[in-house]
PDB file of N, CA and C in Angstrom:
ATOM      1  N   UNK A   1      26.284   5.006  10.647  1.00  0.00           N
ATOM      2  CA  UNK A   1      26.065   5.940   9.580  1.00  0.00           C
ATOM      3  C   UNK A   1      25.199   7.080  10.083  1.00  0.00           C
ATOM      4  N   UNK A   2      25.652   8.293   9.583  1.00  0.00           N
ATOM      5  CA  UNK A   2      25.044   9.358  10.400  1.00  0.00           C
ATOM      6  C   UNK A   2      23.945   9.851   9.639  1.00  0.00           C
ATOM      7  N   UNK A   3      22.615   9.934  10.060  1.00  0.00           N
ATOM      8  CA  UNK A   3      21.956  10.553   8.842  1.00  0.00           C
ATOM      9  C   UNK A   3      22.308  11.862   8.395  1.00  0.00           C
ATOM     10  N   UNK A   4      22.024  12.217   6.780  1.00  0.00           N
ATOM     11  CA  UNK A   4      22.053  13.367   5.905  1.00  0.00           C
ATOM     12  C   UNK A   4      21.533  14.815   7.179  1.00  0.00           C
ATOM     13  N   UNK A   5      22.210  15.890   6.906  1.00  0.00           N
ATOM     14  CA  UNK A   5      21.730  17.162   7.242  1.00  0.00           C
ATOM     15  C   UNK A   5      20.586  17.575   6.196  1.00  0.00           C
ATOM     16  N   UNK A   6      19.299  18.193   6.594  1.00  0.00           N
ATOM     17  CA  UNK A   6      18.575  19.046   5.614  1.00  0.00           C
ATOM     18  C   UNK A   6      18.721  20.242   6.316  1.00  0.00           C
ATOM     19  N   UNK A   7      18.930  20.963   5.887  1.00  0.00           N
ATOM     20  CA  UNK A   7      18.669  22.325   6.931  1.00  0.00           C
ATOM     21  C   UNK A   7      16.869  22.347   6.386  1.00  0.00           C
ATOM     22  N   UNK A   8      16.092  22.514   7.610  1.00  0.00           N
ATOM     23  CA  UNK A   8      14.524  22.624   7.232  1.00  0.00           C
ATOM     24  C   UNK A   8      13.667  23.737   6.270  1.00  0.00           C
ATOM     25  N   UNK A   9      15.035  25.042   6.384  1.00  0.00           N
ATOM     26  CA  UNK A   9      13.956  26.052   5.443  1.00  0.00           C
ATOM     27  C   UNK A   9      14.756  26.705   4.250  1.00  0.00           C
ATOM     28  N   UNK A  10      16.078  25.808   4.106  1.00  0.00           N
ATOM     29  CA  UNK A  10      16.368  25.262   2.987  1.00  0.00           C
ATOM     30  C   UNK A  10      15.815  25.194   1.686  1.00  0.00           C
ATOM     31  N   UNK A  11      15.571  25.926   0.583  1.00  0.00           N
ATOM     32  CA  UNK A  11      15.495  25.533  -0.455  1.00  0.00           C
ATOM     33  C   UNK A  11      15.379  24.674  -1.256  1.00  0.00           C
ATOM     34  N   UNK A  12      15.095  23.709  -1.975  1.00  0.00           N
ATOM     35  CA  UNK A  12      15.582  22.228  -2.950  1.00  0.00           C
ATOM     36  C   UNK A  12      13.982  21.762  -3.472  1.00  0.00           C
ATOM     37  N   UNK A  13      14.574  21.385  -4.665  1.00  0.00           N
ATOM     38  CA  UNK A  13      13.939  20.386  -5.472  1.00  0.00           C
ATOM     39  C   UNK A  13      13.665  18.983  -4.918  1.00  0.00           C
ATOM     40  N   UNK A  14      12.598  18.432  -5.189  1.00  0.00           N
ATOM     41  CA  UNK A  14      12.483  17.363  -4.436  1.00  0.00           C
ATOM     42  C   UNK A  14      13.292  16.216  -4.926  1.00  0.00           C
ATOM     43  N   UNK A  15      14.155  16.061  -6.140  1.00  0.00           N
ATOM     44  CA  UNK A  15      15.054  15.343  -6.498  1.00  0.00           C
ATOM     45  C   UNK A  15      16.187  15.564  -5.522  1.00  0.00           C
ATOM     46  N   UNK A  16      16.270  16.528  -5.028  1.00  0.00           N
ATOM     47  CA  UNK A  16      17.592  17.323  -4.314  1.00  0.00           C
ATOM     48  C   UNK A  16      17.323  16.445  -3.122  1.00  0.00           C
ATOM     49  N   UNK A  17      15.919  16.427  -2.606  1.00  0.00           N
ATOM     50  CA  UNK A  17      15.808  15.554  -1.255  1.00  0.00           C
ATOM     51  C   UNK A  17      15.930  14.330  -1.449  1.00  0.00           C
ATOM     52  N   UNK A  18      15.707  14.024  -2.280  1.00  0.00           N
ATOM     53  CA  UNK A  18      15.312  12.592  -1.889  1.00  0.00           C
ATOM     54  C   UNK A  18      16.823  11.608  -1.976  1.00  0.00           C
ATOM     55  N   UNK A  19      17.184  12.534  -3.193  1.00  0.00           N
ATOM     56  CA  UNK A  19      19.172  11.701  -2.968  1.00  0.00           C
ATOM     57  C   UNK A  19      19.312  12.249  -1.624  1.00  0.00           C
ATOM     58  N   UNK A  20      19.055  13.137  -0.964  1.00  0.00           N
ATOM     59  CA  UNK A  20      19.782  13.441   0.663  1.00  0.00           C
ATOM     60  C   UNK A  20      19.206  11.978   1.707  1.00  0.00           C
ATOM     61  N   UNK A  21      18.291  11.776   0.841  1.00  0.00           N
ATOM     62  CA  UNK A  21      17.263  11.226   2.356  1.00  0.00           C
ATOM     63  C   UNK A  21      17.266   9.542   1.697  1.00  0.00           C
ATOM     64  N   UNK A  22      17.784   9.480   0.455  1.00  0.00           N
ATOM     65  CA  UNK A  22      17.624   7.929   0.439  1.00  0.00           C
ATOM     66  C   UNK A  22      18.519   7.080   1.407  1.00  0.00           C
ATOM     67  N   UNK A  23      17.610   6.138   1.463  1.00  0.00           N
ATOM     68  CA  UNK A  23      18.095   4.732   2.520  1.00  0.00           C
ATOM     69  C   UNK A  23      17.529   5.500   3.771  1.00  0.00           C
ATOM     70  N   UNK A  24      16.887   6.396   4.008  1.00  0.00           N
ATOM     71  CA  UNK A  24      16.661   6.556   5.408  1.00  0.00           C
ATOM     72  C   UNK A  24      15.172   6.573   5.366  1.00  0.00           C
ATOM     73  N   UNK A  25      14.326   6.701   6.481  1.00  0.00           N
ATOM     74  CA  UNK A  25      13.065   6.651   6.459  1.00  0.00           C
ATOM     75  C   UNK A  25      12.869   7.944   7.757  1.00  0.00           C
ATOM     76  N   UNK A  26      11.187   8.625   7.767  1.00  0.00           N
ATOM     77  CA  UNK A  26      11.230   9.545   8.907  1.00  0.00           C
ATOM     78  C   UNK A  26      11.600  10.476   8.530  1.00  0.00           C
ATOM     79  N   UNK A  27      10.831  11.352   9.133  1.00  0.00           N
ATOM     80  CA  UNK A  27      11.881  13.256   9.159  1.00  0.00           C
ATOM     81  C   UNK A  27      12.566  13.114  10.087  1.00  0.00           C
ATOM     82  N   UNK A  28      12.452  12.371  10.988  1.00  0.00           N
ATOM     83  CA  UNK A  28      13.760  12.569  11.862  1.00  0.00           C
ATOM     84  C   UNK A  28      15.196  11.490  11.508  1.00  0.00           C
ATOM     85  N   UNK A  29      15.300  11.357  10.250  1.00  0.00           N
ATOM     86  CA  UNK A  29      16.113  10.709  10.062  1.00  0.00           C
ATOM     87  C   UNK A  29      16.371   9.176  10.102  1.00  0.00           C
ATOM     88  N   UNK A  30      15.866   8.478  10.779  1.00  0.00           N
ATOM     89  CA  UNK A  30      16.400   7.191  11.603  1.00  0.00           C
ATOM     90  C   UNK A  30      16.724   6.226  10.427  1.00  0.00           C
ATOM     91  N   UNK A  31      17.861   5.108  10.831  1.00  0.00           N
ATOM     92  CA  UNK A  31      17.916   4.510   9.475  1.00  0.00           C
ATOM     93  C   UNK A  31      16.955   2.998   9.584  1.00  0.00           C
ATOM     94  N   UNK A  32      16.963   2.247   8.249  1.00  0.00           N
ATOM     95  CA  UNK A  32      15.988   1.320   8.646  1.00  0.00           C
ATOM     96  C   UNK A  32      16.181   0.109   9.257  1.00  0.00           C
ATOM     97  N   UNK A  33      17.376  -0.168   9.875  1.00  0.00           N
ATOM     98  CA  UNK A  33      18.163  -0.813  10.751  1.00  0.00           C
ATOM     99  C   UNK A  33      17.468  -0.404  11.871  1.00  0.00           C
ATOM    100  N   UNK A  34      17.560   0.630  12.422  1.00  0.00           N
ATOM    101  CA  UNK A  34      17.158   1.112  13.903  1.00  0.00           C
ATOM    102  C   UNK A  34      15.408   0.931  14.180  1.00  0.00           C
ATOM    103  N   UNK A  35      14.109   0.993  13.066  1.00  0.00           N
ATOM    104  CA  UNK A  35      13.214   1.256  13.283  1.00  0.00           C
ATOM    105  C   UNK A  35      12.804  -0.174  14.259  1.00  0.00           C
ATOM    106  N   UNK A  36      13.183  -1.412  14.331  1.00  0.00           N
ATOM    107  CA  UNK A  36      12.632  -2.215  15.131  1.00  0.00           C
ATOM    108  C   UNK A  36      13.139  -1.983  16.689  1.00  0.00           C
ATOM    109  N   UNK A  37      14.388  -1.425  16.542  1.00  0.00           N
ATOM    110  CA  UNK A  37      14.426  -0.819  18.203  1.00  0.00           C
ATOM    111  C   UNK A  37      14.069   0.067  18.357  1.00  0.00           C
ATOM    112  N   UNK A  38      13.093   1.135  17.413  1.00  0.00           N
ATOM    113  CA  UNK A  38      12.324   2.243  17.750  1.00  0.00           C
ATOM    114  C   UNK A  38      11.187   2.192  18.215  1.00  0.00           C
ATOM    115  N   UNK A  39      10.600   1.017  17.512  1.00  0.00           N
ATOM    116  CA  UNK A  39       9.122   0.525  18.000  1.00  0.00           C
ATOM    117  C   UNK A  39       9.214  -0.387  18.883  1.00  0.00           C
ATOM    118  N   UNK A  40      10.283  -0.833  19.460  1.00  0.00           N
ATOM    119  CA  UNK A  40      10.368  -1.830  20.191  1.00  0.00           C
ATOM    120  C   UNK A  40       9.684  -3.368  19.523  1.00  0.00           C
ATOM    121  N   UNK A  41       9.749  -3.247  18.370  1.00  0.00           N
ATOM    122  CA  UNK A  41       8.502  -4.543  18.091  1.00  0.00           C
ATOM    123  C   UNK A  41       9.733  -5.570  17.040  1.00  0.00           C
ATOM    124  N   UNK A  42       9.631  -6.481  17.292  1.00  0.00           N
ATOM    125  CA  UNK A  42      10.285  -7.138  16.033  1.00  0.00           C
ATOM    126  C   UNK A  42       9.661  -7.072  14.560  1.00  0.00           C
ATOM    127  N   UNK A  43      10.499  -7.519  13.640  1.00  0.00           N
ATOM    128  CA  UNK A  43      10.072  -7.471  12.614  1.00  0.00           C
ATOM    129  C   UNK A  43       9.589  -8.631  12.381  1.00  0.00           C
ATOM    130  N   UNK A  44       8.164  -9.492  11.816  1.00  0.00           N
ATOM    131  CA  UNK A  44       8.272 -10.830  11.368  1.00  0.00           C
ATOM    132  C   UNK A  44       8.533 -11.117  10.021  1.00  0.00           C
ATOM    133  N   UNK A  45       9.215 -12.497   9.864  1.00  0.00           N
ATOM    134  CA  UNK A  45       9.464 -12.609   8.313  1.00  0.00           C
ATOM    135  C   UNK A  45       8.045 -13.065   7.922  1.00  0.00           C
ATOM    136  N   UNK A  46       7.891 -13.099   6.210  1.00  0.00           N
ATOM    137  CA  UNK A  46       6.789 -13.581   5.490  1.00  0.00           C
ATOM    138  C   UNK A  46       6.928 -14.839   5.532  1.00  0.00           C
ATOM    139  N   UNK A  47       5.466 -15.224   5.857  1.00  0.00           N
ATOM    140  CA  UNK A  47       5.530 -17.016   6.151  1.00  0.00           C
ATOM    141  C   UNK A  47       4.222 -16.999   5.386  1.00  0.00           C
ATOM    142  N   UNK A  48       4.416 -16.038   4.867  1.00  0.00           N
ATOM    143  CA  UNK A  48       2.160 -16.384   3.447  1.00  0.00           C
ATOM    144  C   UNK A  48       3.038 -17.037   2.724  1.00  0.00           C
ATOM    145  N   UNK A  49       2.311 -18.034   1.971  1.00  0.00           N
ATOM    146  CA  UNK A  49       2.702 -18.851   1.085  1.00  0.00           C
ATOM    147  C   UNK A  49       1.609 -18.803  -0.352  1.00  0.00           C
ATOM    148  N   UNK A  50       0.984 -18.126  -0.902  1.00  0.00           N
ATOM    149  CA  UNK A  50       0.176 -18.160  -2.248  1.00  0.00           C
ATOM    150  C   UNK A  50       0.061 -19.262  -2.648  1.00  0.00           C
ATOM    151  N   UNK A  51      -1.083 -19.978  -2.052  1.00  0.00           N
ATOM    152  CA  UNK A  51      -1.441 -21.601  -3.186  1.00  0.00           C
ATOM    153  C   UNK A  51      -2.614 -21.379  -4.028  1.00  0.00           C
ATOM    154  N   UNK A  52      -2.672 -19.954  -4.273  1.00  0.00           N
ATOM    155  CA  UNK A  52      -3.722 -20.091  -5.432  1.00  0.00           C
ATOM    156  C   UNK A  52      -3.974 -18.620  -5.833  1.00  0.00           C
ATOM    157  N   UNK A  53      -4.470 -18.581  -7.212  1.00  0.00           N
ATOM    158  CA  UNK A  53      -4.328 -17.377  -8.249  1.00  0.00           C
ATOM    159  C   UNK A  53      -5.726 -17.173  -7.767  1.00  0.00           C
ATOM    160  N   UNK A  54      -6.287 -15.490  -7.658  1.00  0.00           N
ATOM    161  CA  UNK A  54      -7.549 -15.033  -7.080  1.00  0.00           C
ATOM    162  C   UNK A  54      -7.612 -13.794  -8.519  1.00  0.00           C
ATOM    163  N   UNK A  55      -8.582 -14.002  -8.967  1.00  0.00           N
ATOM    164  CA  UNK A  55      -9.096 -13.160  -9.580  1.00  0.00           C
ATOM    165  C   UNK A  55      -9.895 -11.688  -9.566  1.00  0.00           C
ATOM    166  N   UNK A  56      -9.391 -11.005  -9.623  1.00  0.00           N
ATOM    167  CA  UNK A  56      -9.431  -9.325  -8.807  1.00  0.00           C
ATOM    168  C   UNK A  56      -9.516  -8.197  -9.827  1.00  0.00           C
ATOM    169  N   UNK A  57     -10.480  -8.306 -11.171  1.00  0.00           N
ATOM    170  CA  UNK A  57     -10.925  -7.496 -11.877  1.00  0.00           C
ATOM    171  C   UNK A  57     -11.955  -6.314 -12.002  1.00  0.00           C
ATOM    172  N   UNK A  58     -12.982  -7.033 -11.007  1.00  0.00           N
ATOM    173  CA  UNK A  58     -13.696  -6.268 -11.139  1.00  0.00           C
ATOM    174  C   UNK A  58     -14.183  -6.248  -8.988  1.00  0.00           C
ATOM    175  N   UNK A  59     -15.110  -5.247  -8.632  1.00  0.00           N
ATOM    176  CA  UNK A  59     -15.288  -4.973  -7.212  1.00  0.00           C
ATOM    177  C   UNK A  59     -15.926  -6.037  -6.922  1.00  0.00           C
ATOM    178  N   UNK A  60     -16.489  -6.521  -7.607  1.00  0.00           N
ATOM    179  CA  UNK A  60     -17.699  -8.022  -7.143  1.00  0.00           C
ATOM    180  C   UNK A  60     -16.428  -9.118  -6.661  1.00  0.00           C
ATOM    181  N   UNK A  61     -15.161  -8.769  -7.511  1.00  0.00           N
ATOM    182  CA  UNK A  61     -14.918 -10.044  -7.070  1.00  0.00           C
ATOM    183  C   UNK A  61     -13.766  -9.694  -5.621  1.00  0.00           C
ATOM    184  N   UNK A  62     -13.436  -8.281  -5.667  1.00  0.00           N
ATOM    185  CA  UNK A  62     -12.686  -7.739  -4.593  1.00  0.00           C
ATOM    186  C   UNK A  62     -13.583  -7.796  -3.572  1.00  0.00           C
ATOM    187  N   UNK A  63     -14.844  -7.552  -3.448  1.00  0.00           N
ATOM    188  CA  UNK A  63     -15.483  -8.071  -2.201  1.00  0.00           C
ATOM    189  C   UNK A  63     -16.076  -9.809  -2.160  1.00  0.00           C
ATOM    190  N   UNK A  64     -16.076 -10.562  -3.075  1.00  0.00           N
ATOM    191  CA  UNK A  64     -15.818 -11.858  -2.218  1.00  0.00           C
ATOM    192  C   UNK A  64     -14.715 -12.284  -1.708  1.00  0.00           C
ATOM    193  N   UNK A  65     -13.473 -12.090  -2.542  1.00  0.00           N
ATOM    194  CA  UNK A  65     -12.276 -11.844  -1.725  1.00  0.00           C
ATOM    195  C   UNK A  65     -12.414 -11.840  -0.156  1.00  0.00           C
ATOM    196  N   UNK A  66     -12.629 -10.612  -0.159  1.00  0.00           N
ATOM    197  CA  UNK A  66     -12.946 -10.012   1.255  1.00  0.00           C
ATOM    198  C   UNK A  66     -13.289 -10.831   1.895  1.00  0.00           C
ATOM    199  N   UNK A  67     -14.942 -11.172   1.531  1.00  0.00           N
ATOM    200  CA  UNK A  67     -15.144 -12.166   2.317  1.00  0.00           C
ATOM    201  C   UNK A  67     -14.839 -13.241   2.996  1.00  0.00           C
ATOM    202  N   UNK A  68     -13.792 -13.694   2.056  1.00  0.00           N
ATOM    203  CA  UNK A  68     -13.167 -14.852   2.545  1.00  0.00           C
ATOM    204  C   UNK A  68     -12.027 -14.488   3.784  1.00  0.00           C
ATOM    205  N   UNK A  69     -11.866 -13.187   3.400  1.00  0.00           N
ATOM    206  CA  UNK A  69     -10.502 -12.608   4.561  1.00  0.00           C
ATOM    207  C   UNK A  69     -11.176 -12.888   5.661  1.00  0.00           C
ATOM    208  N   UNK A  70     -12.476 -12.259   5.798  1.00  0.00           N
ATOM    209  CA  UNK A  70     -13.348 -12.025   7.232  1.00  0.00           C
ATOM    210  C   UNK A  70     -13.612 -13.153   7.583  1.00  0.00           C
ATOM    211  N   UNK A  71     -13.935 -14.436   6.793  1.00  0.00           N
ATOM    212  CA  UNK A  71     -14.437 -15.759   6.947  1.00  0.00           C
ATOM    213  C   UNK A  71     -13.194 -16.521   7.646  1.00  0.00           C
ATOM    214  N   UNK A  72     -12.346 -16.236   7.279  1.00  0.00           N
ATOM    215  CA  UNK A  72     -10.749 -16.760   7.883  1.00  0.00           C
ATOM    216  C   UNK A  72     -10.379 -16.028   9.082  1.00  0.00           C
ATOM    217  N   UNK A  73     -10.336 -14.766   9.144  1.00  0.00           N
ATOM    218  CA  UNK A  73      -9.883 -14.213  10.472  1.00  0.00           C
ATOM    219  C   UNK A  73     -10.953 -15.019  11.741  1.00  0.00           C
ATOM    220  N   UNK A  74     -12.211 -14.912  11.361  1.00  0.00           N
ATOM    221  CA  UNK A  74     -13.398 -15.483  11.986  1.00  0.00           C
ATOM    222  C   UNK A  74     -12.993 -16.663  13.070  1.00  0.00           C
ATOM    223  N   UNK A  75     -12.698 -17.185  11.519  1.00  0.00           N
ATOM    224  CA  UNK A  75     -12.109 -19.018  12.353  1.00  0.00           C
ATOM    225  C   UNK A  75     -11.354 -19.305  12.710  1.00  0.00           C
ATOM    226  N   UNK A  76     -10.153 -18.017  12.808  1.00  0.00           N
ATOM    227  CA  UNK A  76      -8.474 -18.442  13.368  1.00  0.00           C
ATOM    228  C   UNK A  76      -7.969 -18.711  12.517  1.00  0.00           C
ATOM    229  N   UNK A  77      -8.092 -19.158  11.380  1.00  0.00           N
ATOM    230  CA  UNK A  77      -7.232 -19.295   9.822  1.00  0.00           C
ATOM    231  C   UNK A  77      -6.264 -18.187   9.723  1.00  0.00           C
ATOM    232  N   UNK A  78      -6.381 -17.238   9.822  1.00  0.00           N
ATOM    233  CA  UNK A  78      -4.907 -15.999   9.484  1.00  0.00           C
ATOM    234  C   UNK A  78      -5.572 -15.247  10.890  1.00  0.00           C
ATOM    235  N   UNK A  79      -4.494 -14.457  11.387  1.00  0.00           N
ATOM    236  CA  UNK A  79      -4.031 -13.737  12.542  1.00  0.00           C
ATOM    237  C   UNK A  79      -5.094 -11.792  12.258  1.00  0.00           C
ATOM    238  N   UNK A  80      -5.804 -11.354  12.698  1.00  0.00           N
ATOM    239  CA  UNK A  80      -6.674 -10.147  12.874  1.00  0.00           C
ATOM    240  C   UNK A  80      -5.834  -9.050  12.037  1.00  0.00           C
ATOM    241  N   UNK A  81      -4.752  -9.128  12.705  1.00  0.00           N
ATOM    242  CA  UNK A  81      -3.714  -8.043  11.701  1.00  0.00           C
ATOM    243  C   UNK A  81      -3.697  -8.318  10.858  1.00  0.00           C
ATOM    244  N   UNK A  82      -3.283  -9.565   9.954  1.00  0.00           N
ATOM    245  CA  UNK A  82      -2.762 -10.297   8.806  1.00  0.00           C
ATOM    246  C   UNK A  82      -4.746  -9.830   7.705  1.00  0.00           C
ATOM    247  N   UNK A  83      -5.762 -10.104   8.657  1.00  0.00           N
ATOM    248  CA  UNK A  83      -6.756  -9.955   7.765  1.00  0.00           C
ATOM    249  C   UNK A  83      -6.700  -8.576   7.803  1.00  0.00           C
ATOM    250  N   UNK A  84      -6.705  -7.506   8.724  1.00  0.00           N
ATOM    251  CA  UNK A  84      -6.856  -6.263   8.619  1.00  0.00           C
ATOM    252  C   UNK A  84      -5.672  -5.537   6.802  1.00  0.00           C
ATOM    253  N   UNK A  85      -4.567  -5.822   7.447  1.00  0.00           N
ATOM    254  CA  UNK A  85      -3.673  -5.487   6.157  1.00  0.00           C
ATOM    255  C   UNK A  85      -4.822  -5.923   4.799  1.00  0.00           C
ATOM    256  N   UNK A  86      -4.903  -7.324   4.515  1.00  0.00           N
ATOM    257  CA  UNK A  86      -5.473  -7.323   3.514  1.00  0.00           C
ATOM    258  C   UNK A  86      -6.869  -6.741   3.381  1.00  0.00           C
ATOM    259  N   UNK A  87      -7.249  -6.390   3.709  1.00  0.00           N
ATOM    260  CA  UNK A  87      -8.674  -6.072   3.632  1.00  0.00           C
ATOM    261  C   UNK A  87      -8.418  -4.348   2.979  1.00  0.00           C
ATOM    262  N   UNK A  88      -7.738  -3.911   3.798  1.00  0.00           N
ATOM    263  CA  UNK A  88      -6.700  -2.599   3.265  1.00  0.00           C
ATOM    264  C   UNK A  88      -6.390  -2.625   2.036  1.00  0.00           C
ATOM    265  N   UNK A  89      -5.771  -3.434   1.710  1.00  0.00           N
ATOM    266  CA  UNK A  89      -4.948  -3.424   0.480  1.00  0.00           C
ATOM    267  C   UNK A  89      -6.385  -4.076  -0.436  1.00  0.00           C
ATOM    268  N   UNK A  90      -7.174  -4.567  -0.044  1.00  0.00           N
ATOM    269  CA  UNK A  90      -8.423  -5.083  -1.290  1.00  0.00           C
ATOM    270  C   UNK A  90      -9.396  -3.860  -1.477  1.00  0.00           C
ATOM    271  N   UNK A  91      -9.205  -2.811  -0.557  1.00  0.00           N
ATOM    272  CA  UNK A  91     -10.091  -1.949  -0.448  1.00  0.00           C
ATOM    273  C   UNK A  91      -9.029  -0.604  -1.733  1.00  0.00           C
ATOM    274  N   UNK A  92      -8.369  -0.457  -1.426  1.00  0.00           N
ATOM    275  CA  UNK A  92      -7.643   0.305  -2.356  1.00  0.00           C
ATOM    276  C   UNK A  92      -7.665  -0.263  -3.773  1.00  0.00           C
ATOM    277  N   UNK A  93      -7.591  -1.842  -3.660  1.00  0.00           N
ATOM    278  CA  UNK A  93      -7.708  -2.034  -5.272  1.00  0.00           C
ATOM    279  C   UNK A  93      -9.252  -2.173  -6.008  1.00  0.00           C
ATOM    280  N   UNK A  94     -10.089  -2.481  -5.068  1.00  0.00           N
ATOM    281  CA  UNK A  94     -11.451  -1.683  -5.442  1.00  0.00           C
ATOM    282  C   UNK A  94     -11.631  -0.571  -5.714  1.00  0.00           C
ATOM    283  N   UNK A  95     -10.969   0.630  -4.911  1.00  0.00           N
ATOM    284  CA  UNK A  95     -11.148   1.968  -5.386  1.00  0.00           C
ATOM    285  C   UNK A  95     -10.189   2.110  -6.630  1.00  0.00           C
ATOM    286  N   UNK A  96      -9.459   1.371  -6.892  1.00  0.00           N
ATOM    287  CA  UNK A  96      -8.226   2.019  -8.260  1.00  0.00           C
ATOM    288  C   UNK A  96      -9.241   1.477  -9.424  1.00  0.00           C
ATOM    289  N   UNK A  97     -10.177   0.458  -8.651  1.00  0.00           N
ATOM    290  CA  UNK A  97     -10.810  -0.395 -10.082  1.00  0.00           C
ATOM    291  C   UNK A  97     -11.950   1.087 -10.617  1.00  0.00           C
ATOM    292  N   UNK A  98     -12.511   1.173  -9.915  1.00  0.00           N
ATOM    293  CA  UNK A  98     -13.644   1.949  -9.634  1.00  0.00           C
ATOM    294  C   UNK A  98     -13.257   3.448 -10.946  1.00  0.00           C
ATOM    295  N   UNK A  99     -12.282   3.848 -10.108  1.00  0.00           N
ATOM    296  CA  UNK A  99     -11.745   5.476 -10.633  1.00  0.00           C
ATOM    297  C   UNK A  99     -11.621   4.863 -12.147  1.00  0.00           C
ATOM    298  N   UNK A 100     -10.648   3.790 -12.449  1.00  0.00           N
ATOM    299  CA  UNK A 100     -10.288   3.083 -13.767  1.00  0.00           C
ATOM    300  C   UNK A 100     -11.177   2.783 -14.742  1.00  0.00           C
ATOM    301  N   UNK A 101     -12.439   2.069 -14.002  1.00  0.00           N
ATOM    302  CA  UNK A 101     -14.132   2.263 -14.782  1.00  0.00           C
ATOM    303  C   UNK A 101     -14.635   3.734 -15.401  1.00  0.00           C
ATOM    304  N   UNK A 102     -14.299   5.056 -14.252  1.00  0.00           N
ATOM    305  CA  UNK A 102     -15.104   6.218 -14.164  1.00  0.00           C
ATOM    306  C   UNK A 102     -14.225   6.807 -15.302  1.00  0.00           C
ATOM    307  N   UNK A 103     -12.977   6.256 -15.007  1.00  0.00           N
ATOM    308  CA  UNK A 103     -11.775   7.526 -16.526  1.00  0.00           C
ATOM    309  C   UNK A 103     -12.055   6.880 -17.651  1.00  0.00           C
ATOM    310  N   UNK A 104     -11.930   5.689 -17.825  1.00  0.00           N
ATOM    311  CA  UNK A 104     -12.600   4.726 -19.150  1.00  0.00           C
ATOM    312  C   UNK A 104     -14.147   5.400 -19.671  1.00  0.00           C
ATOM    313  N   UNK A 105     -15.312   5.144 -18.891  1.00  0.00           N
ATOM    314  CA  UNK A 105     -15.855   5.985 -19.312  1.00  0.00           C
ATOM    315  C   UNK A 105     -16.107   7.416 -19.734  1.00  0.00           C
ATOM    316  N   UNK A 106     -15.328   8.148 -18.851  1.00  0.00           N
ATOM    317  CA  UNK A 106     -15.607   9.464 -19.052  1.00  0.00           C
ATOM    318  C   UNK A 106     -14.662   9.662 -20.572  1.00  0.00           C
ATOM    319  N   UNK A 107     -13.576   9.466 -20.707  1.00  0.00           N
ATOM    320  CA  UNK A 107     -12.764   9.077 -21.971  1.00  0.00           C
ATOM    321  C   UNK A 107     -14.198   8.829 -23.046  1.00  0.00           C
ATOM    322  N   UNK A 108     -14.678   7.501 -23.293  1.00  0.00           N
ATOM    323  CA  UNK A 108     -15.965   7.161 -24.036  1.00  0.00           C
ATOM    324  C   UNK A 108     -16.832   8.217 -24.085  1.00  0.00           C
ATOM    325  N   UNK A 109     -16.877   9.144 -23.033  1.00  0.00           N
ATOM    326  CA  UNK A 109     -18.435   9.832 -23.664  1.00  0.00           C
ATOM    327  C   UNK A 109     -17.396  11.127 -24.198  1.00  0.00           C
ATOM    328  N   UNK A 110     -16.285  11.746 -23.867  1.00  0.00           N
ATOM    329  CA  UNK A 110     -15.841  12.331 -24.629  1.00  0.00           C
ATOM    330  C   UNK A 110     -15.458  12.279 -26.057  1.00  0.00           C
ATOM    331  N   UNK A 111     -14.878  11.200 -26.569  1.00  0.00           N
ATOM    332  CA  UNK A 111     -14.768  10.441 -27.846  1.00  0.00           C
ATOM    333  C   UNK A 111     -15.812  10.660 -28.766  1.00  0.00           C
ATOM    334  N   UNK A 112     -17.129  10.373 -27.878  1.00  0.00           N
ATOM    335  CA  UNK A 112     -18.514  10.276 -28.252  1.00  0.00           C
ATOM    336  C   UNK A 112     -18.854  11.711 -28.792  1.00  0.00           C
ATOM    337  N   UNK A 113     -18.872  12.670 -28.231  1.00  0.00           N
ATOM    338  CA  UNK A 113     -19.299  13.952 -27.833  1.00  0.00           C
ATOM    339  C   UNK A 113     -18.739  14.846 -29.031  1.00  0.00           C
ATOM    340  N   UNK A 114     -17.443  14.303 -29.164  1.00  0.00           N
ATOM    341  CA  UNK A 114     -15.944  14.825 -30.334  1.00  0.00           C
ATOM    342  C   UNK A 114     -16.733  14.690 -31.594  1.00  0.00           C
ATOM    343  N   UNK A 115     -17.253  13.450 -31.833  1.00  0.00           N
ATOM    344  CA  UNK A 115     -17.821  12.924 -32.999  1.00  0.00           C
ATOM    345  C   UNK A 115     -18.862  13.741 -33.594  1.00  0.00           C
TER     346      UNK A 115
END
């Protein structure tokens, strides 16, 4: 399958691109078939298995979380990458918590202010 033409200084709506460019990944086109012989790296399948519900409401509890990531990579329990990803992904949902606190409030003192 050949990838889509964009001509680059082309005109379009980004609806216009993105039907051109779906199923492909890259500005240079490549499809997602090819990216493991691009990186030369295999892909691994998911072998996490979830044996337990973690509670992730508030940052106190996104950084014990954490902790436990670091406490596991530590001991050989999950693989450096495998903790790095998550630690990533716990760090973003701390910051979504955070902003989510700051708009909630700021919302409240406006409400407040209206009154």
């Amino acid at each position: 399958m050949a990838a889509p033409e964009i001509e680059p200084d082309a005109p379009s709506d980004p609806a216009t691109t993105a039907k051109k460019l779906s199923g492909w990944v890259g500005a240079r086109g490549k499809p997602v078939e090819e990216i493991p012989k691009i990186a030369n790296v295999p892909l691994p399948e998911a072998k996490t298995k979830v044996t337990r519900r973690i509670k992730l409401k508030t940052v106190s509890d996104v950084k014990a979380e954490m902790a436990r990531v670091y406490r596991a990579a530590v001991k050989g329990e999950i693989a450096p990458e495998a903790a790095t990803k998550l630690t990533y992904i716990l760090q973003t949902h701390a910051k979504l918590i955070e902003v989510s606190d700051i708009e909630k409030r700021v919302a409240e003192l406006e409400e407040a202010e209206g009154k």
